[in-house]
C-alpha atoms as a PDB file:
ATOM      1  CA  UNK A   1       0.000   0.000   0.000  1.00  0.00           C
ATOM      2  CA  UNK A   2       2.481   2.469   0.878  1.00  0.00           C
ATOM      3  CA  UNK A   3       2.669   5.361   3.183  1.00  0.00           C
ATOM      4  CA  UNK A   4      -1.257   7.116   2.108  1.00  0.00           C
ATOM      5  CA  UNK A   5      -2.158  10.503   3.333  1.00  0.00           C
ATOM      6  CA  UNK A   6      -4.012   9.302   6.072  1.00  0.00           C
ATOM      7  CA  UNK A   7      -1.503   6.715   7.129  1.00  0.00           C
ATOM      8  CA  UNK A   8       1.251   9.699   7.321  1.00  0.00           C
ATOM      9  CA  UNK A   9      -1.531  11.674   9.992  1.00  0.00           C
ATOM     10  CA  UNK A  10      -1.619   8.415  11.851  1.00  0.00           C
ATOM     11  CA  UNK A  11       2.110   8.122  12.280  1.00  0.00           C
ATOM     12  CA  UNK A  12       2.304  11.345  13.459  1.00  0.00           C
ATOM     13  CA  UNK A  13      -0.488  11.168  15.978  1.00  0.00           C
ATOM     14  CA  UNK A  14       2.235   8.425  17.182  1.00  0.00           C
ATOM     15  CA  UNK A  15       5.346  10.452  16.898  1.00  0.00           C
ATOM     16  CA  UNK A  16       2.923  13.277  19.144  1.00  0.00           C
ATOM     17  CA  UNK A  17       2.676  10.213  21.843  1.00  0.00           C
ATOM     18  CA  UNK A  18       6.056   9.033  21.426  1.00  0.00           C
ATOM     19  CA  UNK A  19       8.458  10.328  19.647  1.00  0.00           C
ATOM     20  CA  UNK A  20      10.833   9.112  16.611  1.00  0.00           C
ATOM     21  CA  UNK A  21      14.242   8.324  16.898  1.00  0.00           C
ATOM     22  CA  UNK A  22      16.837   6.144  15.488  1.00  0.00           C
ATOM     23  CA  UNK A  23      16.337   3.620  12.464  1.00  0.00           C
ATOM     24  CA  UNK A  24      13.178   2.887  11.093  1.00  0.00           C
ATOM     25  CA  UNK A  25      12.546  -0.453   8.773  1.00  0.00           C
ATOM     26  CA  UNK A  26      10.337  -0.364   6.060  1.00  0.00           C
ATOM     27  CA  UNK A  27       8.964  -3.856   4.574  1.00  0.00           C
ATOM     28  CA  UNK A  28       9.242  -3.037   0.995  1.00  0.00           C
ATOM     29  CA  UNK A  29       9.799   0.591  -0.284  1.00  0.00           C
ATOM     30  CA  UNK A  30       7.321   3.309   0.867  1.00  0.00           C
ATOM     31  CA  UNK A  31       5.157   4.623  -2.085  1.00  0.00           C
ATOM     32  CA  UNK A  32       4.336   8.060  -0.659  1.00  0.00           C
ATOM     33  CA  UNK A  33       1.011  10.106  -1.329  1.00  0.00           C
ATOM     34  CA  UNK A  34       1.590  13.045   0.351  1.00  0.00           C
ATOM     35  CA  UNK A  35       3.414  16.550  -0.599  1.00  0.00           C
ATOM     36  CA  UNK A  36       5.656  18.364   1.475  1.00  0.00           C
ATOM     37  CA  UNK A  37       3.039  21.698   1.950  1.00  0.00           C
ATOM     38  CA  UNK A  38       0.783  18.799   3.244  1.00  0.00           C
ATOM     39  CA  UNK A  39       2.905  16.958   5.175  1.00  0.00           C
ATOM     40  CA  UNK A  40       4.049  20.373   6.792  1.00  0.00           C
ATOM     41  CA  UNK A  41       0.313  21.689   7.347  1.00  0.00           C
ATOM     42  CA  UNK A  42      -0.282  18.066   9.102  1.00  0.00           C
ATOM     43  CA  UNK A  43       2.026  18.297  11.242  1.00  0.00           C
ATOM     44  CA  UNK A  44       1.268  21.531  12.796  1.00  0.00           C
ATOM     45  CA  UNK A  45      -2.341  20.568  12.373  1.00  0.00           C
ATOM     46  CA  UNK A  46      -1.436  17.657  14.703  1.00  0.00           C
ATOM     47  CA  UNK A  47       1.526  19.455  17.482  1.00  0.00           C
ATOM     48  CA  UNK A  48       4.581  17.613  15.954  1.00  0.00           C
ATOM     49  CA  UNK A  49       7.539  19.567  14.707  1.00  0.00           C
ATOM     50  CA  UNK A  50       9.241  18.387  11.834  1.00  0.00           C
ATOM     51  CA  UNK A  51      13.241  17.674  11.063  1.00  0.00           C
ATOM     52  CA  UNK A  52      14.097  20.401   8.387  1.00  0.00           C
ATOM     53  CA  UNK A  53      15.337  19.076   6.020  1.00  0.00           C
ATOM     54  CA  UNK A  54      15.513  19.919   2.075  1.00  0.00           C
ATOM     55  CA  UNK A  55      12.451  18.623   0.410  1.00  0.00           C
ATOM     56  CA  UNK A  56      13.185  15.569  -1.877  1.00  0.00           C
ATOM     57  CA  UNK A  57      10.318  14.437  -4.452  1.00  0.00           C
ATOM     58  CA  UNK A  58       9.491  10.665  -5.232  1.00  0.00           C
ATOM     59  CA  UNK A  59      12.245   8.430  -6.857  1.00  0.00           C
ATOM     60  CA  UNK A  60       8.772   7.647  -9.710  1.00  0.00           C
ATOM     61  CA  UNK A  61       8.611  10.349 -11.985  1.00  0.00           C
ATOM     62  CA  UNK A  62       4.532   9.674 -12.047  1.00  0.00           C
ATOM     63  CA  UNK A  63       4.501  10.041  -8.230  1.00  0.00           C
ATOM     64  CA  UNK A  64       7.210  13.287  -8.191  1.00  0.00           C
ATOM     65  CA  UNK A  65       4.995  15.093 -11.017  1.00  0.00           C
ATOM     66  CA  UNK A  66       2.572  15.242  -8.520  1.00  0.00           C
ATOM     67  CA  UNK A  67       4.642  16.832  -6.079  1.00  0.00           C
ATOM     68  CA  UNK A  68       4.603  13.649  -3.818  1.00  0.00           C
ATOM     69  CA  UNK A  69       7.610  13.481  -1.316  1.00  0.00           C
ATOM     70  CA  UNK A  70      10.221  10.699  -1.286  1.00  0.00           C
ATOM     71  CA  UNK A  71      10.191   8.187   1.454  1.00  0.00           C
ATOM     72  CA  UNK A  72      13.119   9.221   2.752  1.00  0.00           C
ATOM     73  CA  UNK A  73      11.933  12.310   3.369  1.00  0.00           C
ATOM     74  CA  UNK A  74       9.189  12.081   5.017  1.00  0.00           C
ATOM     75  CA  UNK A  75      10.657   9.297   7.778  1.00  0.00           C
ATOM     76  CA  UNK A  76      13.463  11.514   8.122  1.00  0.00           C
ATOM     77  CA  UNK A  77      11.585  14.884   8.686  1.00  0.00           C
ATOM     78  CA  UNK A  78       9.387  12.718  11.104  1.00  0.00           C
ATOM     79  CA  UNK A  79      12.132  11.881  13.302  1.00  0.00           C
ATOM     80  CA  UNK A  80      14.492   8.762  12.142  1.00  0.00           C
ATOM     81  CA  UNK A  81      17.876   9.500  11.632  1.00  0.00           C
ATOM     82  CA  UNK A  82      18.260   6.522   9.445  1.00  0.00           C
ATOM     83  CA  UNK A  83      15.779   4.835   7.152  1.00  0.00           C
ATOM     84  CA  UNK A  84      16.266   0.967   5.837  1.00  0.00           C
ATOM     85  CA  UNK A  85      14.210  -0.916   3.629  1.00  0.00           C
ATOM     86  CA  UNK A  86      13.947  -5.069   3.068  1.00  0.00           C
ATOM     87  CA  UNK A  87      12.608  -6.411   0.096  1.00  0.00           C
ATOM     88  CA  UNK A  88      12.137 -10.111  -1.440  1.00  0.00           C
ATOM     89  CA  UNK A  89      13.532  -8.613  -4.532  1.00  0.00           C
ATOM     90  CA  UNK A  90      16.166  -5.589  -5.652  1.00  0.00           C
ATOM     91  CA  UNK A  91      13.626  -4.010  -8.147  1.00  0.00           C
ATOM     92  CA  UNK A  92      12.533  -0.795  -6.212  1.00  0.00           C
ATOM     93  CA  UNK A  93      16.496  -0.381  -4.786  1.00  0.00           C
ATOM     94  CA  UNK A  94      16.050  -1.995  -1.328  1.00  0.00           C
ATOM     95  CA  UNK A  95      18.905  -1.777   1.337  1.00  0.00           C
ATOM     96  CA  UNK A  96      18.092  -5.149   2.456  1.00  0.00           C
ATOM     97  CA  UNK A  97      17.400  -8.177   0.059  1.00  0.00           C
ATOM     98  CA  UNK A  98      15.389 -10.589   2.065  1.00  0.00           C
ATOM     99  CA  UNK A  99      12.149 -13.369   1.788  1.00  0.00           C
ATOM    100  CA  UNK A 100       9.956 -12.815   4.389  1.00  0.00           C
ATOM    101  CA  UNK A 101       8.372 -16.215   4.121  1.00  0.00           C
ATOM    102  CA  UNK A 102      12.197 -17.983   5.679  1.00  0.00           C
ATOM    103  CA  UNK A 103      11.924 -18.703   8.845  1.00  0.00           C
ATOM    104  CA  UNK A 104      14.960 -17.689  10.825  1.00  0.00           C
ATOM    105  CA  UNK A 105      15.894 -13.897  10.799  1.00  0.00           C
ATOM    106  CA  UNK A 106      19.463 -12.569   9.571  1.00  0.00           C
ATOM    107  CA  UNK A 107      21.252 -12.438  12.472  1.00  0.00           C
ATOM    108  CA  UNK A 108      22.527  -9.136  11.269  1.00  0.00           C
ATOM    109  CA  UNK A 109      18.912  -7.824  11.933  1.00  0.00           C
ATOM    110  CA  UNK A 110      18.099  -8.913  15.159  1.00  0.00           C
ATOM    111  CA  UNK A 111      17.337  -6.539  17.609  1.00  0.00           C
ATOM    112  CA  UNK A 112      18.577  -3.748  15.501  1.00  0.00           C
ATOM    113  CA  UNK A 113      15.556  -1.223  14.967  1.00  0.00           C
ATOM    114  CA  UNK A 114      13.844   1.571  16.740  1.00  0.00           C
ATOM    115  CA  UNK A 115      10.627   1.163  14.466  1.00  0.00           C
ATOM    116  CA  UNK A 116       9.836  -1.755  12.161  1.00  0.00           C
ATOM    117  CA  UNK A 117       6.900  -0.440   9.842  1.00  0.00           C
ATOM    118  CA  UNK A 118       4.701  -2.557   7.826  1.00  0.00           C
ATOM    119  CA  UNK A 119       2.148  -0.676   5.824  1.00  0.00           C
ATOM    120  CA  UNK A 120       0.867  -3.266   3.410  1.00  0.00           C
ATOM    121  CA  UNK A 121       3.493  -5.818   3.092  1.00  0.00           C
ATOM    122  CA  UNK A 122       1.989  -8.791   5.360  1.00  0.00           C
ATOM    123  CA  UNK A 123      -0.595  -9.690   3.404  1.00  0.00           C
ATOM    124  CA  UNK A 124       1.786 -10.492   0.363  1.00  0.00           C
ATOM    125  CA  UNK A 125       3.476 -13.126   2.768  1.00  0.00           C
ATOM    126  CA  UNK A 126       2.224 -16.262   2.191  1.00  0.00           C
ATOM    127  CA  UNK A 127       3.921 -17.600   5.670  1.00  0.00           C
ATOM    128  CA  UNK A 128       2.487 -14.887   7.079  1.00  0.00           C
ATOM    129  CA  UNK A 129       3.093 -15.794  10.456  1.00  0.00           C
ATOM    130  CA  UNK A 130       7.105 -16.149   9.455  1.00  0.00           C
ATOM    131  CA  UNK A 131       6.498 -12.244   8.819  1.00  0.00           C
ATOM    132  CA  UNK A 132       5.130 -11.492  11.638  1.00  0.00           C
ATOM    133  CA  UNK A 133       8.316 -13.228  13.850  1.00  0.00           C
ATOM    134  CA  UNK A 134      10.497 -11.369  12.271  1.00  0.00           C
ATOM    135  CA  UNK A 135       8.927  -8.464  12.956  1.00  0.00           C
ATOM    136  CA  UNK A 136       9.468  -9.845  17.325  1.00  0.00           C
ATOM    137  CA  UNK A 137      12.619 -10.286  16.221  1.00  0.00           C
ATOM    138  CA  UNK A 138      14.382  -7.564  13.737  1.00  0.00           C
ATOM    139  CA  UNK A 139      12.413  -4.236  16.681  1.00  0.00           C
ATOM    140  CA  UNK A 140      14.694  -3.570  19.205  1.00  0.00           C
ATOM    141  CA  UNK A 141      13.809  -3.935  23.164  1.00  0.00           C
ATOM    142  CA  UNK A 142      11.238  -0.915  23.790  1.00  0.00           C
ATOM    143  CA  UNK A 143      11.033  -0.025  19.936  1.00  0.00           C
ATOM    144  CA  UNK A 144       7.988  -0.169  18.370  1.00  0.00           C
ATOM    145  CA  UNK A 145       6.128  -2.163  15.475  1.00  0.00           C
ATOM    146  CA  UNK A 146       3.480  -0.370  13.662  1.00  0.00           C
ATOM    147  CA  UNK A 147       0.857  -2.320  11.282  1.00  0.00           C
ATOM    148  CA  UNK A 148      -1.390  -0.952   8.402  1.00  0.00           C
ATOM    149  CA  UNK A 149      -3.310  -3.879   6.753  1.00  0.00           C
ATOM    150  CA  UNK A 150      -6.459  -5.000   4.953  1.00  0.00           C
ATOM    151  CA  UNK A 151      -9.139  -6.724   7.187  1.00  0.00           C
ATOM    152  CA  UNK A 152     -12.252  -6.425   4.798  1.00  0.00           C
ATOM    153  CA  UNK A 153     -13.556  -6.201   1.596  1.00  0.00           C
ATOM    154  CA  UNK A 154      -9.365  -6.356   0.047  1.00  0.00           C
ATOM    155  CA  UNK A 155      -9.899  -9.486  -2.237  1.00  0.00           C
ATOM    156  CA  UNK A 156      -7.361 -10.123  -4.532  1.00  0.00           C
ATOM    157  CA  UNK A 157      -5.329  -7.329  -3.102  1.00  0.00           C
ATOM    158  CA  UNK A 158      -3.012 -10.122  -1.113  1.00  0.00           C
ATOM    159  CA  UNK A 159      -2.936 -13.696  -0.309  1.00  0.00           C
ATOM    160  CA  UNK A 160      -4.759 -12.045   3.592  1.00  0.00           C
ATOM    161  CA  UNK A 161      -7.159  -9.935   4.920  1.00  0.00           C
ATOM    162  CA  UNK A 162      -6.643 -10.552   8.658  1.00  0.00           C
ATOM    163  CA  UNK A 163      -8.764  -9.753  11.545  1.00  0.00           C
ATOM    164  CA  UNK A 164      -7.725  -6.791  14.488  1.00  0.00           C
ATOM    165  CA  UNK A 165      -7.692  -9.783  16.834  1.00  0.00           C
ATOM    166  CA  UNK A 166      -4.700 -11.085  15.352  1.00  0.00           C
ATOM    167  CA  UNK A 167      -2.492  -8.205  16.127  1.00  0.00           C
ATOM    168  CA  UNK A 168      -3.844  -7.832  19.903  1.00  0.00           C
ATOM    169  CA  UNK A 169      -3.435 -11.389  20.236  1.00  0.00           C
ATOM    170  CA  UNK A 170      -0.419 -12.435  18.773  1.00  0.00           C
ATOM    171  CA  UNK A 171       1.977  -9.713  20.446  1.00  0.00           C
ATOM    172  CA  UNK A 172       0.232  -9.780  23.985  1.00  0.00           C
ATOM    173  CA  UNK A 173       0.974 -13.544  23.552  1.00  0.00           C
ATOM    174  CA  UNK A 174       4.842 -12.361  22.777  1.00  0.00           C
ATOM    175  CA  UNK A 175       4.864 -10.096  25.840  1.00  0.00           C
ATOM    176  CA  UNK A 176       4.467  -6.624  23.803  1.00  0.00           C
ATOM    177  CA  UNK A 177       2.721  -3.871  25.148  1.00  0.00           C
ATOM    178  CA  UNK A 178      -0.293  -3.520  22.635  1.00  0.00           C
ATOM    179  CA  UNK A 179      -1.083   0.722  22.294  1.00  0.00           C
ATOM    180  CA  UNK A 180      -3.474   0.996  19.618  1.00  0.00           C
ATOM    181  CA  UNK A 181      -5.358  -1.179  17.635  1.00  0.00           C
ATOM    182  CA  UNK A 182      -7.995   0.851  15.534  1.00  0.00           C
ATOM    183  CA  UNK A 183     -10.207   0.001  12.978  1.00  0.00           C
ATOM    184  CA  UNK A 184     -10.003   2.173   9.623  1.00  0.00           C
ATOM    185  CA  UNK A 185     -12.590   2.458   7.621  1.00  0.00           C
ATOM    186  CA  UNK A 186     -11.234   3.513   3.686  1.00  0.00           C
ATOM    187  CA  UNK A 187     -13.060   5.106   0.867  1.00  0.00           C
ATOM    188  CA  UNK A 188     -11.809   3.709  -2.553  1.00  0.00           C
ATOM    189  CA  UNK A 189      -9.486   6.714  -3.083  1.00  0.00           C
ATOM    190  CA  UNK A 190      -7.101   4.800  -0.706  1.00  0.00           C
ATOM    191  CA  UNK A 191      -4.054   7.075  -1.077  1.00  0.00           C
ATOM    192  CA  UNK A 192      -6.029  10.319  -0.740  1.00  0.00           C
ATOM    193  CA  UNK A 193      -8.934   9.881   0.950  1.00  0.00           C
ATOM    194  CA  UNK A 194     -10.411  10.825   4.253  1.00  0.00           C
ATOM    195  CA  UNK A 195     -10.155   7.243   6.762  1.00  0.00           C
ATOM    196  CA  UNK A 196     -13.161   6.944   9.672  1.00  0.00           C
ATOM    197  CA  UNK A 197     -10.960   5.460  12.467  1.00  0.00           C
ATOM    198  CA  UNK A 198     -12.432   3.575  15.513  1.00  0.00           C
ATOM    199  CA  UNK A 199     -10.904   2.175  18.643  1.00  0.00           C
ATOM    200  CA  UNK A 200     -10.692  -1.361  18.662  1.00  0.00           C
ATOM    201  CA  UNK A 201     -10.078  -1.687  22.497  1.00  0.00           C
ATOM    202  CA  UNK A 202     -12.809   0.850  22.932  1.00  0.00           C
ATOM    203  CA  UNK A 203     -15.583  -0.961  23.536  1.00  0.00           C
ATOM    204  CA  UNK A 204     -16.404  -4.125  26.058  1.00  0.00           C
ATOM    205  CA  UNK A 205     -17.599  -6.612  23.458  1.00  0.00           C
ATOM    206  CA  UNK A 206     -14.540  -6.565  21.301  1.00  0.00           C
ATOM    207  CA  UNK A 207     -16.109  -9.543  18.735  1.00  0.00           C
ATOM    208  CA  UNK A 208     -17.524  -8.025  15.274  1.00  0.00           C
ATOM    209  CA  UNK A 209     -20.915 -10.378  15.030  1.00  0.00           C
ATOM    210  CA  UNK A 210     -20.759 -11.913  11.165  1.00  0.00           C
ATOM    211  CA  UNK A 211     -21.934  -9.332   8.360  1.00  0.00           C
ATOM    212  CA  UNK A 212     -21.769  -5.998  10.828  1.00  0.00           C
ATOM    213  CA  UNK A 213     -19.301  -3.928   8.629  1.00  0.00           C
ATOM    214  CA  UNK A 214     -20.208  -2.075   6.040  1.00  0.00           C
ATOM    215  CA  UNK A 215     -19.031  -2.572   2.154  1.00  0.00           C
ATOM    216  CA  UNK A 216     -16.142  -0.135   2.589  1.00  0.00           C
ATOM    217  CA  UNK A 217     -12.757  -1.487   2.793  1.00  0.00           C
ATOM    218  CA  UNK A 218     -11.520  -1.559   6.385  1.00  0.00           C
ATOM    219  CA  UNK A 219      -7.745  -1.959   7.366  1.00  0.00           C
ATOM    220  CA  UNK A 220      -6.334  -2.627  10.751  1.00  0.00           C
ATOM    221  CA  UNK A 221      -3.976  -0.415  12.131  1.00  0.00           C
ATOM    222  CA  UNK A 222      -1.949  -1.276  15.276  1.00  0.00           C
ATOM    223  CA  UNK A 223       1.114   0.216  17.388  1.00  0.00           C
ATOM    224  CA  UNK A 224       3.025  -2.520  19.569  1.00  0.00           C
ATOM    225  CA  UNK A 225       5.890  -1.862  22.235  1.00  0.00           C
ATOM    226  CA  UNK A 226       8.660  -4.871  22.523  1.00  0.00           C
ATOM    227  CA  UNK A 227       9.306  -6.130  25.926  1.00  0.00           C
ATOM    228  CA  UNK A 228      12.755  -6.202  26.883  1.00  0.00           C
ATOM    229  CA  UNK A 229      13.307  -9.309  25.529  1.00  0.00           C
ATOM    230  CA  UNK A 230      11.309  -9.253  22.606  1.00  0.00           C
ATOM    231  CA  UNK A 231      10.179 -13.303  21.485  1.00  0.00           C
ATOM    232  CA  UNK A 232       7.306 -14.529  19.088  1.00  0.00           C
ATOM    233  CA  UNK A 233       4.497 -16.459  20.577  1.00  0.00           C
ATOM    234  CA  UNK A 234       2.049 -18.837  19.410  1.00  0.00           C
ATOM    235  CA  UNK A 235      -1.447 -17.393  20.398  1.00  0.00           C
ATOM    236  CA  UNK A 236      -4.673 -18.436  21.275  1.00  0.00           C
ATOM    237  CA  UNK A 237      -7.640 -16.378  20.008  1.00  0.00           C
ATOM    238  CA  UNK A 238      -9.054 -14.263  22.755  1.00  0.00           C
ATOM    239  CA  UNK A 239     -12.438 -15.161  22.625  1.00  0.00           C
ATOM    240  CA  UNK A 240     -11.844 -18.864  23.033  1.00  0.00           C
ATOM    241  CA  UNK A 241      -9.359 -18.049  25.798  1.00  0.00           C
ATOM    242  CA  UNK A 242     -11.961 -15.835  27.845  1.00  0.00           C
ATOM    243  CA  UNK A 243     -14.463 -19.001  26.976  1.00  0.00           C
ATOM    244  CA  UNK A 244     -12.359 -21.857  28.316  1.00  0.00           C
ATOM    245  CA  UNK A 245     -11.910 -19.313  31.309  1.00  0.00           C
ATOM    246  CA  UNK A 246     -15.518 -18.813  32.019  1.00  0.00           C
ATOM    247  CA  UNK A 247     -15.775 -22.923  31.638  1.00  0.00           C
ATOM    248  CA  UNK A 248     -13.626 -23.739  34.189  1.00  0.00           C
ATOM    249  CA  UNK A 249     -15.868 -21.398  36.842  1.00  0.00           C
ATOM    250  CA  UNK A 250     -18.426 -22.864  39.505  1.00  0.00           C
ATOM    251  CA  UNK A 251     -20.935 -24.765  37.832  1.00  0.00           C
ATOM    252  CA  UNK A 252     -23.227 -22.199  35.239  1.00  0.00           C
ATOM    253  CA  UNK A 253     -25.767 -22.276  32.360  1.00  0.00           C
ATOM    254  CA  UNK A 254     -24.255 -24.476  30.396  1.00  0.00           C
ATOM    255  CA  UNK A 255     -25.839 -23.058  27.229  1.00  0.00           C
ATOM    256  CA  UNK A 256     -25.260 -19.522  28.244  1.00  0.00           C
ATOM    257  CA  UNK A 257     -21.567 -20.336  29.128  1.00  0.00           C
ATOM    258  CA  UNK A 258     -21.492 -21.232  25.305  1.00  0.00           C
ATOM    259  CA  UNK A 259     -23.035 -17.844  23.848  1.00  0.00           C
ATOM    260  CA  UNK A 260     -20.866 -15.235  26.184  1.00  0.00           C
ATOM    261  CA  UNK A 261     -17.784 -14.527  26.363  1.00  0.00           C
ATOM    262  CA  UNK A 262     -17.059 -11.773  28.999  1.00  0.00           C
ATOM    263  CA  UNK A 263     -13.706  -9.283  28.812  1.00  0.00           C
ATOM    264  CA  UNK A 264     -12.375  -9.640  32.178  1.00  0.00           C
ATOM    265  CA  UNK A 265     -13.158  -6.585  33.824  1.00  0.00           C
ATOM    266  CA  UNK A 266     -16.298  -5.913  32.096  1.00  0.00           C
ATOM    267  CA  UNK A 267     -20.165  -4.894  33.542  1.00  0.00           C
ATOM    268  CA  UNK A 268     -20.857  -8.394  33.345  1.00  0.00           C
ATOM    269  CA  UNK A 269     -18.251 -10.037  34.687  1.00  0.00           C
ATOM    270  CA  UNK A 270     -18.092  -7.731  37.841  1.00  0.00           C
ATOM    271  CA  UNK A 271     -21.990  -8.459  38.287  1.00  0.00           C
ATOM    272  CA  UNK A 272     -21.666 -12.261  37.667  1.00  0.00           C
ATOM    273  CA  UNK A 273     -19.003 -12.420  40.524  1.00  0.00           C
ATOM    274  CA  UNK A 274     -20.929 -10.220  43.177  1.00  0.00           C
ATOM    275  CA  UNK A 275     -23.436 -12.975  42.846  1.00  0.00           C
ATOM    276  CA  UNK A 276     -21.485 -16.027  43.036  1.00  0.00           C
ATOM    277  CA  UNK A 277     -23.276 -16.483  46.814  1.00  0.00           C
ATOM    278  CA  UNK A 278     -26.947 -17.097  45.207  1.00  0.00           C
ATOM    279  CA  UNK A 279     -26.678 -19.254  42.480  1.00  0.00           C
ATOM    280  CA  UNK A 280     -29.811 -19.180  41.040  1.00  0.00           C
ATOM    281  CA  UNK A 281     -29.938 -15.188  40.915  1.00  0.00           C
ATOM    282  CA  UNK A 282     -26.411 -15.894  38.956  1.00  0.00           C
ATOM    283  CA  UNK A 283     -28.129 -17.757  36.793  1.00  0.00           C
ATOM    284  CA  UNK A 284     -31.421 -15.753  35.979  1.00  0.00           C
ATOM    285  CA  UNK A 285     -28.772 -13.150  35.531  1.00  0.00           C
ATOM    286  CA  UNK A 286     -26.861 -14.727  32.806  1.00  0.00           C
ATOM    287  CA  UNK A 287     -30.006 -15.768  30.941  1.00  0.00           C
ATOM    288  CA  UNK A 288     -31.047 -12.273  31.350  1.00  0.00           C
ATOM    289  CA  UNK A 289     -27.706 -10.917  29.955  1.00  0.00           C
ATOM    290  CA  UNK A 290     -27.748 -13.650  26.719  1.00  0.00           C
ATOM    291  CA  UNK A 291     -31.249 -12.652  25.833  1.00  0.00           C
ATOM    292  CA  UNK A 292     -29.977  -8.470  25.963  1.00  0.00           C
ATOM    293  CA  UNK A 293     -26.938  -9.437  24.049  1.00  0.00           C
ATOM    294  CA  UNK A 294     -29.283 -11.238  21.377  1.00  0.00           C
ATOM    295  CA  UNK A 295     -31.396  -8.103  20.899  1.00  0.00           C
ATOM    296  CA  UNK A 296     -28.429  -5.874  20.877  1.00  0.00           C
ATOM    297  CA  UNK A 297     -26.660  -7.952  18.010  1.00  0.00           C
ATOM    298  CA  UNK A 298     -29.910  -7.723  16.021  1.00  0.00           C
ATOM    299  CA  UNK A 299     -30.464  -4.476  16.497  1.00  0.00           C
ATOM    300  CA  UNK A 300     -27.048  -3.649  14.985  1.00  0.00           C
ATOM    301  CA  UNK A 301     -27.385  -5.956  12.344  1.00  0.00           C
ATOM    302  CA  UNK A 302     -30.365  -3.925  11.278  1.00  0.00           C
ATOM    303  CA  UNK A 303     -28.348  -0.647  11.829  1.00  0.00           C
ATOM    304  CA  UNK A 304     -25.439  -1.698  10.756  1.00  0.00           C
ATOM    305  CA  UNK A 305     -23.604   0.078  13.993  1.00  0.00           C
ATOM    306  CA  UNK A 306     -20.176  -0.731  15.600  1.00  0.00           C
ATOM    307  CA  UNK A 307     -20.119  -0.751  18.722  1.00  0.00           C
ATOM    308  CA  UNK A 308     -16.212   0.862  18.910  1.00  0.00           C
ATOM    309  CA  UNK A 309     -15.702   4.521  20.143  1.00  0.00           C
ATOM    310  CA  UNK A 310     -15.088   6.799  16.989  1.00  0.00           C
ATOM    311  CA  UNK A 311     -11.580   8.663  16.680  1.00  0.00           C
ATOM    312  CA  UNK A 312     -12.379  10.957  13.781  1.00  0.00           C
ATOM    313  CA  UNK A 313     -11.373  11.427  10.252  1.00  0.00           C
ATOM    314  CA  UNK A 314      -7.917  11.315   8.894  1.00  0.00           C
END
């Protein structure tokens, strides 16, 4: 995909949280969409100050006609001192020459970057879970990984469209400290156009009932921290998890133990456990909660309404 307008404003609404610094790794070469007035009016737009730097148009004459920025650039004004890119193949000039489908990691690039950045390379993995271990592997300890990728309506556009889960899953599993994961919601001018973003973690019934999103294409994008010793982990998905949990409680509705899953914490949860001393109240309770939960999913089936706190437009 490359780095779109919108996708630049979300990287700075991360630099404005945490800084840039250091070396940056780009799977594949950036593609950039944005022009340096832009770029510059974004980023005051947002509260970030930029690196000067001379402004430096698109190595693709058909991208620099339209006054789009190199990739360089923009990293660089955002913050890295140092920008490297790793490629399956030398055609667009990579730094690095690399398959992400191997399994083991160069041990020249292990533990070696401030930010790895993926903005629509995954899903042209086909052992996509190879790419995501290197990704544990190549960030340094406290550096950050940062995700862009199609979860819906992106056929043909990679061998994936993966679901938010995986990202929340799969690096809590490997000990990372999960910041964002947002939903993005993309018009069909991709590179230009204005994303609806929505907070993922925002809500207390993180599952997406079958057919709820709209016909728009919808990406994923997610902001990890590594731990300080920074490992890939084989994860379980969380609904099942918080399922098996809830089945290994006192004695419930069996049959209502099979159509919630609760987020520890949540309304329900709390309420559930405050009534573990009666029993049968618990379990008028949980019946009481399914049947809600059944009305609520139909009623946003008809509206077509997620149920995920909305960031804005980018």
């Amino acid at each position: 995909m490359g780095l779109a307008r919108a996708t630049v404003h979300l990287l700075m609404r991360e630099a404005l949280r945490r800084p840039f610094g250091g070396t940056v790794l780009t799977l594949g070469r950036q593609h950039v969409y944005i022009t340096a007035g832009e770029t510059q009016a974004m980023a005051a737009k947002v509260g970030i100050r930029l690196v000067d730097l001379p402004i430096e148009l698109h190595r693709e004459p058909a991208l620099a006609k339209q006054s789009f920025v190199s990739d360089d650039w923009l990293l660089r004004s955002l913050g890295f001192t140092d920008v490297v890119r790793i490629d399956y193949s030398n055609y667009e000039t990579s730094d690095l020459i690399f398959d992400l489908n191997f399994a083991e990691t160069p041990q020249s690039m292990l533990g070696r970057f401030e930010v790895v950045l993926d903005s629509g390379t995954l899903e042209h993995i086909f052992d996509i879970a190879n790419g995501f271990r290197h990704c544990v592997r190549m960030v340094r300890p406290g550096g950050r990984v940062i995700h862009a990728t199609p979860s819906s309506n992106c056929v043909e556009h990679g061998f994936f469209s993966v679901s938010p889960t995986l990202f929340a899953d799969f690096y809590a599993a490997s000990k990372f400290e999960v910041n964002k994961v947002w939903l993005c919601e993309i018009p069909l001018d991709l590179p230009r156009g204005i994303w609806k973003v929505y907070d993922y973690f925002g809500s207390s019934q993180r599952f997406i009932p079958l057919g709820l999103l709209n016909d728009k294409i919808w990406f994923t994008h997610a902001v990890v921290t590594a731990p300080l010793d920074p490992r890939p982990a084989v994860p379980q998905q969380w609904i099942y998890t918080q399922t098996w949990d809830q089945a290994e409680r006192e004695d419930r509705d069996s049959d209502a133990k099979a159509e919630v899953a609760f987020e520890k914490g949540s309304k329900s949860e709390r309420l559930l456990n405050a009534l573990e001393a009666w029993p049968w109240m618990q379990k008028r309770v949980m019946s009481l909660i399914v049947k809600w939960r059944k009305w609520i999913y139909g009623r946003r089936l008809r509206r077509k309404v997620l149920d995920y706190p909305y960031l804005g437009e980018f």
